[in-house]
N, C-alpha and C. Protein backbone atom coordinates (compact mmCIF):
# COMPACT_ATOMS: atom_id res chain seq x y z
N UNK A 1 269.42 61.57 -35.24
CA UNK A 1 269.44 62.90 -35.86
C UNK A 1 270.86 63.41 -35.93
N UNK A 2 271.15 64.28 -36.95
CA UNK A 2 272.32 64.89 -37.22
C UNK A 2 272.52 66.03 -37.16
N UNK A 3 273.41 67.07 -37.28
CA UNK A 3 273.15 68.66 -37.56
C UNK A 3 272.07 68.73 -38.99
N UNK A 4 272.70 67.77 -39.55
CA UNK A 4 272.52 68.41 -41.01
C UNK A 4 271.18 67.59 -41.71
N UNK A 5 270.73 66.79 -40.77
CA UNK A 5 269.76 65.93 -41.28
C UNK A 5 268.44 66.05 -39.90
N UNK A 6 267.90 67.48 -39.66
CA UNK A 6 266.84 67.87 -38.95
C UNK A 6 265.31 67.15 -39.26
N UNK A 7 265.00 66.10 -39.23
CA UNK A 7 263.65 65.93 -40.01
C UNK A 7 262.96 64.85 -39.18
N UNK A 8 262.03 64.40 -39.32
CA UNK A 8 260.94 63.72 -38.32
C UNK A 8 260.07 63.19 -39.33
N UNK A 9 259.46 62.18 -38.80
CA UNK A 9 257.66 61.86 -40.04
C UNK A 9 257.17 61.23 -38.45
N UNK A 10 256.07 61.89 -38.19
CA UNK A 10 255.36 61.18 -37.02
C UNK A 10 254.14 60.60 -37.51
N UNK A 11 253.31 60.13 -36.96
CA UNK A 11 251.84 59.59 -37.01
C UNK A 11 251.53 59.65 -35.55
N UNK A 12 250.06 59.83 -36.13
CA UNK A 12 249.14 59.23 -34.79
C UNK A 12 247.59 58.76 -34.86
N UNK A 13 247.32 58.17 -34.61
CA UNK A 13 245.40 57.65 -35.29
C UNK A 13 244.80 57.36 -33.38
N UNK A 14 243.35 58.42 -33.64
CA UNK A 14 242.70 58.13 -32.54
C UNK A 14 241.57 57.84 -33.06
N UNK A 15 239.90 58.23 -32.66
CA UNK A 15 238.92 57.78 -32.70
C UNK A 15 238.68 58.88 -33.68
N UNK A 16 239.08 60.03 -33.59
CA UNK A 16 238.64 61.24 -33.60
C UNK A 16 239.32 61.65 -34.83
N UNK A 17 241.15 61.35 -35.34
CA UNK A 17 241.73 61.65 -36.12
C UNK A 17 242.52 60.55 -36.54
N UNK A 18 243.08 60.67 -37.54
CA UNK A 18 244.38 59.70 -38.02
C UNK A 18 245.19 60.97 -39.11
N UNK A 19 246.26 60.94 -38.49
CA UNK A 19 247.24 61.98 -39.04
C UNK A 19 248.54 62.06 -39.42
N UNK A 20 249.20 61.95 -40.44
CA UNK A 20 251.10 61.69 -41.02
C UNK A 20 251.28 62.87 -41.10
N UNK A 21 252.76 63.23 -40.41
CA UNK A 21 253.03 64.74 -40.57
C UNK A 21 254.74 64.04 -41.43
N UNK A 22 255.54 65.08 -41.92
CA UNK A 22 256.56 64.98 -42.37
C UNK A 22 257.24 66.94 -42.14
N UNK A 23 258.47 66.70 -41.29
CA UNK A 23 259.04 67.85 -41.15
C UNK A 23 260.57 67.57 -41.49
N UNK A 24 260.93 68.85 -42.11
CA UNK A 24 261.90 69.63 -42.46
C UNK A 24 262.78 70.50 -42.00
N UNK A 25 263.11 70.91 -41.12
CA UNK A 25 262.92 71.88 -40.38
C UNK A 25 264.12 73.07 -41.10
N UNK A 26 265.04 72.92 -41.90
CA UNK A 26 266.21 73.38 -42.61
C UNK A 26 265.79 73.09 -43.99
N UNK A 27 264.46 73.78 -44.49
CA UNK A 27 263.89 73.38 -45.89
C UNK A 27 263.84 74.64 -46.24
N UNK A 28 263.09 74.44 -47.24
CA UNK A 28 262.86 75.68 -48.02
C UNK A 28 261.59 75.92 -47.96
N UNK A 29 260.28 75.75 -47.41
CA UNK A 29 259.28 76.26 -47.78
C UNK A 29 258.43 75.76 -48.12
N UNK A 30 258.51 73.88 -48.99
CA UNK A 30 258.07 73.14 -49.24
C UNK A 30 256.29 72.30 -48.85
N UNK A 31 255.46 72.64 -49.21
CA UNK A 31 254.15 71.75 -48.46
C UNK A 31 253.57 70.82 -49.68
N UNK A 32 253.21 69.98 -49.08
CA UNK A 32 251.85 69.28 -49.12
C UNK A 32 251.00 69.02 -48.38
N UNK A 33 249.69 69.66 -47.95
CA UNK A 33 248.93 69.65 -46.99
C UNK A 33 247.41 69.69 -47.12
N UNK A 34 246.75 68.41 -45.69
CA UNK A 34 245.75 68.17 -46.78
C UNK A 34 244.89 67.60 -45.53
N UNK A 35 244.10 68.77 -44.86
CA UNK A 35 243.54 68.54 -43.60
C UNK A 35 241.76 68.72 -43.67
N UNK A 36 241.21 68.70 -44.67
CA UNK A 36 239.80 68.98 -44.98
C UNK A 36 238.82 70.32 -44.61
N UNK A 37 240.33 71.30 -43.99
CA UNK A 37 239.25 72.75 -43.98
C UNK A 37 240.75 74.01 -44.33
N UNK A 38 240.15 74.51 -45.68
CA UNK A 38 240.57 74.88 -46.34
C UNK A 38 241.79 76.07 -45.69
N UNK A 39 240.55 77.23 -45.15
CA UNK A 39 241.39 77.95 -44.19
C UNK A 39 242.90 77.15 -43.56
N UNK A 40 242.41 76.04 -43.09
CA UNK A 40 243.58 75.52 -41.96
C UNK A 40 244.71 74.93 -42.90
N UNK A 41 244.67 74.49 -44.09
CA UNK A 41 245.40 74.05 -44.99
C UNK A 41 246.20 75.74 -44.97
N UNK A 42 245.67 76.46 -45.72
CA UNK A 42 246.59 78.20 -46.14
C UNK A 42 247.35 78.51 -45.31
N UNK A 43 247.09 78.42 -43.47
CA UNK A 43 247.57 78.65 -42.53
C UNK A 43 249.09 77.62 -41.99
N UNK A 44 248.53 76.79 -42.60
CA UNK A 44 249.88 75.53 -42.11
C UNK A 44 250.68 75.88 -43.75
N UNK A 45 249.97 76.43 -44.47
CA UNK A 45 251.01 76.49 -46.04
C UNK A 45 252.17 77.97 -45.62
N UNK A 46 251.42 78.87 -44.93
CA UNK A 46 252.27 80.19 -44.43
C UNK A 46 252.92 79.90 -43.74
N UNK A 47 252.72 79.31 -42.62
CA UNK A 47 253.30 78.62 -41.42
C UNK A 47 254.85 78.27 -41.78
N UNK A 48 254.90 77.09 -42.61
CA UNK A 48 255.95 76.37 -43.49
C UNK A 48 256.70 77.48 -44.71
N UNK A 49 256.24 78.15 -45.37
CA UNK A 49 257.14 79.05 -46.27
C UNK A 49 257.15 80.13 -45.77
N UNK A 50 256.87 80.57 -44.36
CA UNK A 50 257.60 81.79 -43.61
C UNK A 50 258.63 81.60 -42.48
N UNK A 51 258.67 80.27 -42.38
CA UNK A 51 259.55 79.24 -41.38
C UNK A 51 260.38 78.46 -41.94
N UNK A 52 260.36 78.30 -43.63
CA UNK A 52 261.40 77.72 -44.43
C UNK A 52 261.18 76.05 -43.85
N UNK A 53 260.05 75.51 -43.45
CA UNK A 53 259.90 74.20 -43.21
C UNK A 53 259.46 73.72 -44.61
N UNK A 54 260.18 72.18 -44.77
CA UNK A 54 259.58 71.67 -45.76
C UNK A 54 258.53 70.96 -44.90
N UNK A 55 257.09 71.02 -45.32
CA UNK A 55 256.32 70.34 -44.01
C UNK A 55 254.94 69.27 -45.12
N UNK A 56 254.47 67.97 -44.66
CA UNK A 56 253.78 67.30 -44.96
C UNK A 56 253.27 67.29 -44.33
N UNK A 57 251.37 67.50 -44.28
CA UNK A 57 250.33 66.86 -43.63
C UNK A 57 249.10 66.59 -44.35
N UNK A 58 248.91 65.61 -43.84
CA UNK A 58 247.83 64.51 -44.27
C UNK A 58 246.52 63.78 -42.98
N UNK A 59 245.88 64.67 -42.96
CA UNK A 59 244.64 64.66 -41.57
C UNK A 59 243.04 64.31 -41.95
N UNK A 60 242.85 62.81 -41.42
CA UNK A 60 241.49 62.50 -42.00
C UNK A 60 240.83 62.77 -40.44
N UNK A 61 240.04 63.34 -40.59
CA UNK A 61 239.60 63.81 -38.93
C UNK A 61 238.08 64.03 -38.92
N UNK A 62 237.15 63.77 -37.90
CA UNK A 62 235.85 64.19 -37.74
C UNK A 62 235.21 65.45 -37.71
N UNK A 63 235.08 66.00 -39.24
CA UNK A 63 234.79 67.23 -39.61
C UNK A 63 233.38 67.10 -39.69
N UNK A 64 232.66 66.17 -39.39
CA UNK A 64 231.31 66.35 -39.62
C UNK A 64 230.87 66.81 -38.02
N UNK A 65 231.78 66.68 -36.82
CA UNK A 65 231.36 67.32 -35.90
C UNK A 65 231.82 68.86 -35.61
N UNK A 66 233.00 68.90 -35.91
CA UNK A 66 233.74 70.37 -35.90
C UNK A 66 234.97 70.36 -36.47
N UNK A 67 235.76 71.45 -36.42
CA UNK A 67 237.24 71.59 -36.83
C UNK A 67 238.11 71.06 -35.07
N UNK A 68 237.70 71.18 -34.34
CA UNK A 68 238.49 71.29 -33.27
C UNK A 68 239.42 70.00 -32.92
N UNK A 69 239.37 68.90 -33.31
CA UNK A 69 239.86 67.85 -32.94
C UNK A 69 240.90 67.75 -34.06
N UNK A 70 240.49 68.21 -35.84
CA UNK A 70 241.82 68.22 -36.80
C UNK A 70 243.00 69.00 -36.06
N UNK A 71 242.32 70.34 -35.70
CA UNK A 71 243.61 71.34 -35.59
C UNK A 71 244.05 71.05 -34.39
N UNK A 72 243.63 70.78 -33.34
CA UNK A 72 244.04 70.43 -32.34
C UNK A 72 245.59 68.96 -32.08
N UNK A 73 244.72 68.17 -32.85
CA UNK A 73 245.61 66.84 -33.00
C UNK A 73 246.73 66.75 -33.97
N UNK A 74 246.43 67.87 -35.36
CA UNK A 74 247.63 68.37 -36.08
C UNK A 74 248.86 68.58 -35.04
N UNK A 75 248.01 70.19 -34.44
CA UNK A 75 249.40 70.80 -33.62
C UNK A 75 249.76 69.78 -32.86
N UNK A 76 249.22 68.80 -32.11
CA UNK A 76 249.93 67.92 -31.42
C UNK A 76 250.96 67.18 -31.99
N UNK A 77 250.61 66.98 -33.24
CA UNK A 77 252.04 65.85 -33.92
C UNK A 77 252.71 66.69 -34.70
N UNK A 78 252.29 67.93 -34.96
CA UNK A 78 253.38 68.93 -35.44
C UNK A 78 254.46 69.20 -34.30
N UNK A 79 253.96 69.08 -33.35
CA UNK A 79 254.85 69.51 -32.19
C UNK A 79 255.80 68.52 -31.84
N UNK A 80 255.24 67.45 -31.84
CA UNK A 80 256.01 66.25 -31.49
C UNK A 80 257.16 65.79 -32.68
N UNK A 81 256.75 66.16 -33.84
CA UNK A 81 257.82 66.35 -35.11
C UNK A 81 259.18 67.37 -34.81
N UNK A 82 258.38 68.60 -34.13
CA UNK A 82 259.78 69.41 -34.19
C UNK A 82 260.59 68.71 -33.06
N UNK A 83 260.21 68.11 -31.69
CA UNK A 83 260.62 67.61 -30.91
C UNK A 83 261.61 66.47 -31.37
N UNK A 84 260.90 65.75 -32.09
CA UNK A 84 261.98 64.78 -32.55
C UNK A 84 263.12 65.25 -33.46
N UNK A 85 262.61 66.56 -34.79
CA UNK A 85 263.72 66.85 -35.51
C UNK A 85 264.53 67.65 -34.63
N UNK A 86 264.44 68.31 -33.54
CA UNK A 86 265.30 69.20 -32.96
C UNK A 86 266.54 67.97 -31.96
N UNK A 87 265.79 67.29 -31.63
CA UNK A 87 266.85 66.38 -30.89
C UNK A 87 267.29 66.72 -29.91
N UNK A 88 268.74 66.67 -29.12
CA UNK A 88 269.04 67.33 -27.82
C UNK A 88 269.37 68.73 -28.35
N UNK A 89 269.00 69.03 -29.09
CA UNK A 89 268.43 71.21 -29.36
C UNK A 89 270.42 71.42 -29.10
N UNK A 90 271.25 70.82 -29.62
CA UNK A 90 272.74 70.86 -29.46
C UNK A 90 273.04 71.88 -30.91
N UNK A 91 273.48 73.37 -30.37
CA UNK A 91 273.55 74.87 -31.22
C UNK A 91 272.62 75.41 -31.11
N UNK A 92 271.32 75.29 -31.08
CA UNK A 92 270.16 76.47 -31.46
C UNK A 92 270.69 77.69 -31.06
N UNK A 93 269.80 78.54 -31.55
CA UNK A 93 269.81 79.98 -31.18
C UNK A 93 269.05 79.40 -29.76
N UNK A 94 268.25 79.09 -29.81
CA UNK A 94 267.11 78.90 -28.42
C UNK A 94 265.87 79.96 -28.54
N UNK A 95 265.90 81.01 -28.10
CA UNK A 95 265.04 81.98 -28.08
C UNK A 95 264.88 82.95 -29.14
N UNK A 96 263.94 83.57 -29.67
CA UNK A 96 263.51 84.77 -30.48
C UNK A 96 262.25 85.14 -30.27
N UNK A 97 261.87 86.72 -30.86
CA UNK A 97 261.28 87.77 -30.20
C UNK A 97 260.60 88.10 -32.04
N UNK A 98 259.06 87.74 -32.35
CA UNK A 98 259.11 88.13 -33.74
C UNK A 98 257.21 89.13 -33.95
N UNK A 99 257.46 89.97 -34.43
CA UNK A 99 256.12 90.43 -34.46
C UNK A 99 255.82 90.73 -36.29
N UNK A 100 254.67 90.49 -36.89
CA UNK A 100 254.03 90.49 -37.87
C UNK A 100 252.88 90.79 -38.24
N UNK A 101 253.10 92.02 -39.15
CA UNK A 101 251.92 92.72 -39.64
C UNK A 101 250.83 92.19 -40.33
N UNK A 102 249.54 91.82 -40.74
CA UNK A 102 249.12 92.09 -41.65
C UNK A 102 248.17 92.78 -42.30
N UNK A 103 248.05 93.97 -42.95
CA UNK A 103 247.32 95.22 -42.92
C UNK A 103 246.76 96.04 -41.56
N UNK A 104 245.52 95.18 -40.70
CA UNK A 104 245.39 96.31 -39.52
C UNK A 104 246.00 95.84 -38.45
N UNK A 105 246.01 94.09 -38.94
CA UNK A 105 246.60 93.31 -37.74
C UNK A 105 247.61 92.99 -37.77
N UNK A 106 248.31 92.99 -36.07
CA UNK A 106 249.67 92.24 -35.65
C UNK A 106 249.53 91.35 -34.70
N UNK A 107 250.31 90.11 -34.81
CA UNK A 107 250.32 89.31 -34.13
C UNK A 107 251.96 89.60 -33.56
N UNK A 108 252.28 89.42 -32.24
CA UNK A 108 253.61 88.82 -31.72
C UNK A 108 253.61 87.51 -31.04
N UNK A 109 254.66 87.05 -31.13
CA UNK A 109 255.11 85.82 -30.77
C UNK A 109 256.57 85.46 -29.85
N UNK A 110 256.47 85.23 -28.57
CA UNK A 110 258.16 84.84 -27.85
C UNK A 110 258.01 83.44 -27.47
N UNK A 111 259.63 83.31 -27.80
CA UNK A 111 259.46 81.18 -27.93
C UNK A 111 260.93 81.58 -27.44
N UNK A 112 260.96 80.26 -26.12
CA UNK A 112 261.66 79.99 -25.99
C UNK A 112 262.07 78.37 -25.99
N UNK A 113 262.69 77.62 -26.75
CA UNK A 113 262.56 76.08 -27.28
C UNK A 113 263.60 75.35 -26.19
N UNK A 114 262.77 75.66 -24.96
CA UNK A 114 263.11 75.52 -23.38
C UNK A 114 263.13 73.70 -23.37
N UNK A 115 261.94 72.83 -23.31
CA UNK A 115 261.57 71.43 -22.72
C UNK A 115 261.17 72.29 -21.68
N UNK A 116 260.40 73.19 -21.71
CA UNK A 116 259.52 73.31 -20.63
C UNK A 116 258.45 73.60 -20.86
N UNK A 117 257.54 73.22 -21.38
CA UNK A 117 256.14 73.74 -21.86
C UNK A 117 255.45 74.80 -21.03
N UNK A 118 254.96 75.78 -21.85
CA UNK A 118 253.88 77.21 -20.92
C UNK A 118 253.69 77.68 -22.21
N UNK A 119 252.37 77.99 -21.83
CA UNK A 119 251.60 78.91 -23.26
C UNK A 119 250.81 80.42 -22.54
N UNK A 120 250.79 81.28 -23.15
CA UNK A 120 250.50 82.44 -22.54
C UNK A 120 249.76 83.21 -23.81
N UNK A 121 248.29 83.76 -24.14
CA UNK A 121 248.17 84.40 -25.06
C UNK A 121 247.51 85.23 -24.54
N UNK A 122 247.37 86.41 -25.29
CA UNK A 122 246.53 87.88 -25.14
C UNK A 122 245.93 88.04 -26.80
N UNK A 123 244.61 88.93 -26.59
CA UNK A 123 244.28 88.97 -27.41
C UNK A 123 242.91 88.10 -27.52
N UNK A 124 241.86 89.31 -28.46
CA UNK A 124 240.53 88.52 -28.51
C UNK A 124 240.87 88.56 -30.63
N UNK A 125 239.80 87.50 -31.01
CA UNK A 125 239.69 87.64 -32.40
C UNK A 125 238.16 88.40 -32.96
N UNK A 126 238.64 89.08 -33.73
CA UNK A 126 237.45 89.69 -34.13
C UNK A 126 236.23 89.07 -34.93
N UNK A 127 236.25 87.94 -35.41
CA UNK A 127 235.18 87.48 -35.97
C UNK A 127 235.43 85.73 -35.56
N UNK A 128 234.20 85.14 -35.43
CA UNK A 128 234.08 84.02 -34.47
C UNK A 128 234.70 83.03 -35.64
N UNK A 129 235.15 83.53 -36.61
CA UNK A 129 235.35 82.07 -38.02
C UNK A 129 235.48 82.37 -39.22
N UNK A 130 236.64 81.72 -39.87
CA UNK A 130 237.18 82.01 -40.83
C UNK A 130 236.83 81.14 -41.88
N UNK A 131 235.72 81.22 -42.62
CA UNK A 131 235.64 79.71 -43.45
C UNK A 131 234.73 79.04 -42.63
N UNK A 132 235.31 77.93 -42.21
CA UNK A 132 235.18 76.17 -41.47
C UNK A 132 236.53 76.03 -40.40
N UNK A 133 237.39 77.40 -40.32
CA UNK A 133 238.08 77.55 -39.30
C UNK A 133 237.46 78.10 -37.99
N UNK A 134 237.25 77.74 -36.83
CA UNK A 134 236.79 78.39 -35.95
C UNK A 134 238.12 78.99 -35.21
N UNK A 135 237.89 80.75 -35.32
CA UNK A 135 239.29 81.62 -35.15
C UNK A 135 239.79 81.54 -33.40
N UNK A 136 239.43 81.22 -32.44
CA UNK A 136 240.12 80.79 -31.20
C UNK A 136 240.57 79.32 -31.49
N UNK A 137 240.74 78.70 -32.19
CA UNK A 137 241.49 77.29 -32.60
C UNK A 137 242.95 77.86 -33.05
N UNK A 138 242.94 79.19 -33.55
CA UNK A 138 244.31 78.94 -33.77
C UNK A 138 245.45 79.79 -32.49
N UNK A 139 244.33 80.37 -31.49
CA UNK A 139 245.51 80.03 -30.14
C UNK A 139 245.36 78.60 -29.26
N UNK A 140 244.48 78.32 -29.54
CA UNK A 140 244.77 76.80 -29.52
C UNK A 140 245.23 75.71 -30.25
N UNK A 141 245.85 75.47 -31.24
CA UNK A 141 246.71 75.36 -32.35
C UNK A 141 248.22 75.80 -31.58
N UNK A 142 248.21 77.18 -31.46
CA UNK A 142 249.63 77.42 -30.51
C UNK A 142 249.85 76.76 -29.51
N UNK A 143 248.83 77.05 -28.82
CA UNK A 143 249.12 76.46 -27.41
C UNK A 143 249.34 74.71 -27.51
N UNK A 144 248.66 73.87 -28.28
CA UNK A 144 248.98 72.69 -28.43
C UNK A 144 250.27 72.35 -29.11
N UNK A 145 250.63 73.28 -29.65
CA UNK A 145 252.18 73.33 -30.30
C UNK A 145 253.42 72.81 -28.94
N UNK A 146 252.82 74.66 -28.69
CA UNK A 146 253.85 75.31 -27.48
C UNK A 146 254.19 73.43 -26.23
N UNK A 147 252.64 72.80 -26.07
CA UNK A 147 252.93 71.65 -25.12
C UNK A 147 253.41 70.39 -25.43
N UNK A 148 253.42 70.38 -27.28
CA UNK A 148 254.08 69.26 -27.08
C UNK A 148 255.47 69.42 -28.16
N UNK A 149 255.99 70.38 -28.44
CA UNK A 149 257.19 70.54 -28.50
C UNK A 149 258.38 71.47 -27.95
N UNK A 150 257.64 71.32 -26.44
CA UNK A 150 258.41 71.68 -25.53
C UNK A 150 258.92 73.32 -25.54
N UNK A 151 257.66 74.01 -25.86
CA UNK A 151 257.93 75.33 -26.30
C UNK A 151 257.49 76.39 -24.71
N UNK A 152 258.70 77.48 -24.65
CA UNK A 152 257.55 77.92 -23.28
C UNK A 152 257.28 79.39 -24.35
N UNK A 153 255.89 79.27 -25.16
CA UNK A 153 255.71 80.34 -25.56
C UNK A 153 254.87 81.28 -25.26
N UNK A 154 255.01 82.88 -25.48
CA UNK A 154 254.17 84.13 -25.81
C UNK A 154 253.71 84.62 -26.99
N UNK A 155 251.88 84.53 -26.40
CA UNK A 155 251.53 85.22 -28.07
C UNK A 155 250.40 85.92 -27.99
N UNK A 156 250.14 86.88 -28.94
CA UNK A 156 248.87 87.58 -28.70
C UNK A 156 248.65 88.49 -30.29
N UNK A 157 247.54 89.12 -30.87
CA UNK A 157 247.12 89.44 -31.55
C UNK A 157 246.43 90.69 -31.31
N UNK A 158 246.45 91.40 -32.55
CA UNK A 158 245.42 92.67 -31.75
C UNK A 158 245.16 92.82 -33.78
N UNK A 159 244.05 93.53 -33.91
CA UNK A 159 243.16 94.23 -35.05
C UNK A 159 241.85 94.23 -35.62
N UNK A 160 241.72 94.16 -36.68
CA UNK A 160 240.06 94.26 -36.98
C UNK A 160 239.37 92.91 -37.47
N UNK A 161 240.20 91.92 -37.77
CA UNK A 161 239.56 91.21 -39.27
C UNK A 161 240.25 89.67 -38.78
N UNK A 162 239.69 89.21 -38.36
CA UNK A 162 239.85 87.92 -37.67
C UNK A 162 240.92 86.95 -38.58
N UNK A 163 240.87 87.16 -39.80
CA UNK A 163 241.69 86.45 -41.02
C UNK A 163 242.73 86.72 -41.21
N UNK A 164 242.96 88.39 -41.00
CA UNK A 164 244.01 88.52 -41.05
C UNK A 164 244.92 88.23 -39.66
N UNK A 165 243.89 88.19 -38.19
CA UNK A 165 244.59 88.34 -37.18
C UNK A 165 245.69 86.97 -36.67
N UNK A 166 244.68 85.76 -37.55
CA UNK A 166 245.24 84.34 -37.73
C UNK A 166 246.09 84.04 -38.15
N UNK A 167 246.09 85.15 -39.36
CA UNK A 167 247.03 84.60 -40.52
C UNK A 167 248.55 85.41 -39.98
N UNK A 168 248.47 86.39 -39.05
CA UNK A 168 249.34 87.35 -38.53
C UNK A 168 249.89 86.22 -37.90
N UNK A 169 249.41 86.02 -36.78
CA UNK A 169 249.59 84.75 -36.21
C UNK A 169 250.65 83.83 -36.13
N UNK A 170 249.91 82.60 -37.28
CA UNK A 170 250.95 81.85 -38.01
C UNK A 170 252.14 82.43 -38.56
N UNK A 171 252.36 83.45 -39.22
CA UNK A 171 253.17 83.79 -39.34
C UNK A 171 254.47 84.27 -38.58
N UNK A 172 254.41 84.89 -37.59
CA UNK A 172 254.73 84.84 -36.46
C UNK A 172 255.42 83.90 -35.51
N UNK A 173 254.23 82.87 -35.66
CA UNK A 173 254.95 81.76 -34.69
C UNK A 173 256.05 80.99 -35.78
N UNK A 174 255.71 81.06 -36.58
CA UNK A 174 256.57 80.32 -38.36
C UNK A 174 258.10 80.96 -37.77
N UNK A 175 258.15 82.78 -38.05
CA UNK A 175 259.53 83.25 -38.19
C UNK A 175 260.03 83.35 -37.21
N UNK A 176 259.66 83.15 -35.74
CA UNK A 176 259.73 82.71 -34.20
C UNK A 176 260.51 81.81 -34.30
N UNK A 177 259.87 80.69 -34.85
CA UNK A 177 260.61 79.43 -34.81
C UNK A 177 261.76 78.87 -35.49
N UNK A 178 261.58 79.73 -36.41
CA UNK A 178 262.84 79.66 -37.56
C UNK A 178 264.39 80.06 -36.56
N UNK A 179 263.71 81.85 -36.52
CA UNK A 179 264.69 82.04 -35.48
C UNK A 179 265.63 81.07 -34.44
N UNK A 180 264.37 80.21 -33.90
CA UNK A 180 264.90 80.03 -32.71
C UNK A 180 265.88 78.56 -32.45
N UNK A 181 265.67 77.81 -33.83
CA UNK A 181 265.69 76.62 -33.99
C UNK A 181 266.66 76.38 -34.72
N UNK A 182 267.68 78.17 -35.59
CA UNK A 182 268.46 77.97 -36.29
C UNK A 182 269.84 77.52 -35.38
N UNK A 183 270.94 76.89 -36.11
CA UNK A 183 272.11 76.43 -35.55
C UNK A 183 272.59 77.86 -35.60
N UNK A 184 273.18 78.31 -34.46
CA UNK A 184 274.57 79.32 -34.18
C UNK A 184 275.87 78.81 -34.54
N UNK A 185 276.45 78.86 -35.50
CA UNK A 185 277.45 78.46 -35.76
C UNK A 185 279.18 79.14 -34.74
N UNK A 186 278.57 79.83 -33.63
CA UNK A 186 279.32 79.64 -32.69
C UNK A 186 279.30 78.92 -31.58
N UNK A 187 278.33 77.96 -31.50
CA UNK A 187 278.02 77.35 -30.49
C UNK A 187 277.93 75.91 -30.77
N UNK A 188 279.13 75.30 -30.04
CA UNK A 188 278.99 73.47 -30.30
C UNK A 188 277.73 72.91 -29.51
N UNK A 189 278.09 73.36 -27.93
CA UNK A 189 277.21 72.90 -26.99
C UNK A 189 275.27 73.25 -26.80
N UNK A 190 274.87 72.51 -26.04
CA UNK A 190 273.24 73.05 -26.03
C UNK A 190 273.56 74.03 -24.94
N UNK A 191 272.30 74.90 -25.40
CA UNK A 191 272.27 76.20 -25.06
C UNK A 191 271.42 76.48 -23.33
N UNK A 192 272.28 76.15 -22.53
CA UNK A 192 271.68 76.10 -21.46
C UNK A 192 273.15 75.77 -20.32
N UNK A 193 272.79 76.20 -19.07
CA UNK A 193 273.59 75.93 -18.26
C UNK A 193 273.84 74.73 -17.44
N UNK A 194 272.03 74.32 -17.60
CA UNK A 194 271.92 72.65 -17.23
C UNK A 194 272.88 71.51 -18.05
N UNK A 195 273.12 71.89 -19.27
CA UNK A 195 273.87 71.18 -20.21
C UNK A 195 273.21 70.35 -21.27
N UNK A 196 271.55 70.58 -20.43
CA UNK A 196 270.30 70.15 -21.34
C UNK A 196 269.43 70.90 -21.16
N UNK A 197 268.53 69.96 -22.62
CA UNK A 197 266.67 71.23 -22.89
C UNK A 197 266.18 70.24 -22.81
């Protein structure tokens, strides 16, 4: 990896899923995404053009039993993508603080892009499902993020309308990450006193 060449393509195939991700992380906004429940496709499309990721996914997964194993095993190799495009995390900002409206609902989000994994959420969702999305998948979606790309994050939601509280959400963790992942162009070294993340 380079400064200027941030990007990853992972895979992973279990019993349960087989999944190609492609990240960007210094893109513009870019998707193709293509996970068999519709909701979860819109959510990873916001995700990516509120985070300026150019992002690819491609998830053939056991939807005839539930959603939980796509979104679950996504965020896992989404996570493991930023892990690889971030590299030894040498400039980041490191940390940001981002909260996002949408009509009744706000979601906030704190990331710190530590190598120390912790997930922390607050917040109930107001309706049990969005679609063929089941709406506690997408703090689990975070939280599978937060563990495997080394995120120690905070997040929580509060409002009326479960769709929007998701979609608050993603968004959120999207401009979180943007934040946190951008190069400081005053800073050669990684951002830590250990001398590593």
């Amino acid at each position: 990896m380079s400064d200027a060449d941030r990007t990853a393509a992972v895979s992973r195939e279990t019993s349960e899923t087989t999944i190609d991700v492609t990240l960007a992380v210094d893109g513009d906004g870019d998707t193709v995404v293509e996970t068999g429940i519709g909701f979860f496709d819109h959510m990873l499309e916001a995700f990516a053009k509120h985070g300026l990721f150019d992002l690819t996914v491609q998830c053939d997964g056991d939807l005839h039993i539930d959603d939980h194993h796509t979104v679950e095993d996504v965020a896992i190799v989404l996570g493991e993508a930023f892990t690889e495009a971030l590299g030894d995390k040498r400039g980041i900002v490191r940390y940001a603080d981002r909260k996002v409206p949408l009509d009744e609902a706000v979601a906030s989000v704190v990331v710190d892009v530590s190598g120390r994994p912790f997930f922390e959420f607050s917040g109930d969702f107001s309706q049990p499902s969005v679609g063929e999305f089941t709406s506690v998948m997408a703090e689990h979606f975070a939280m599978s993020l937060a563990m495997n790309a080394g995120l120690t994050l905070h997040a929580g939601v509060d409002g009326d309308n479960a769709h929007h509280e998701v979609e608050a959400l993603f968004k959120a963790l999207a401009r979180a990450l943007d934040d946190a992942t951008r190069v400081d162009p005053r800073r050669s070294d990684t951002p830590s006193t250990k001398g590593k993340l």
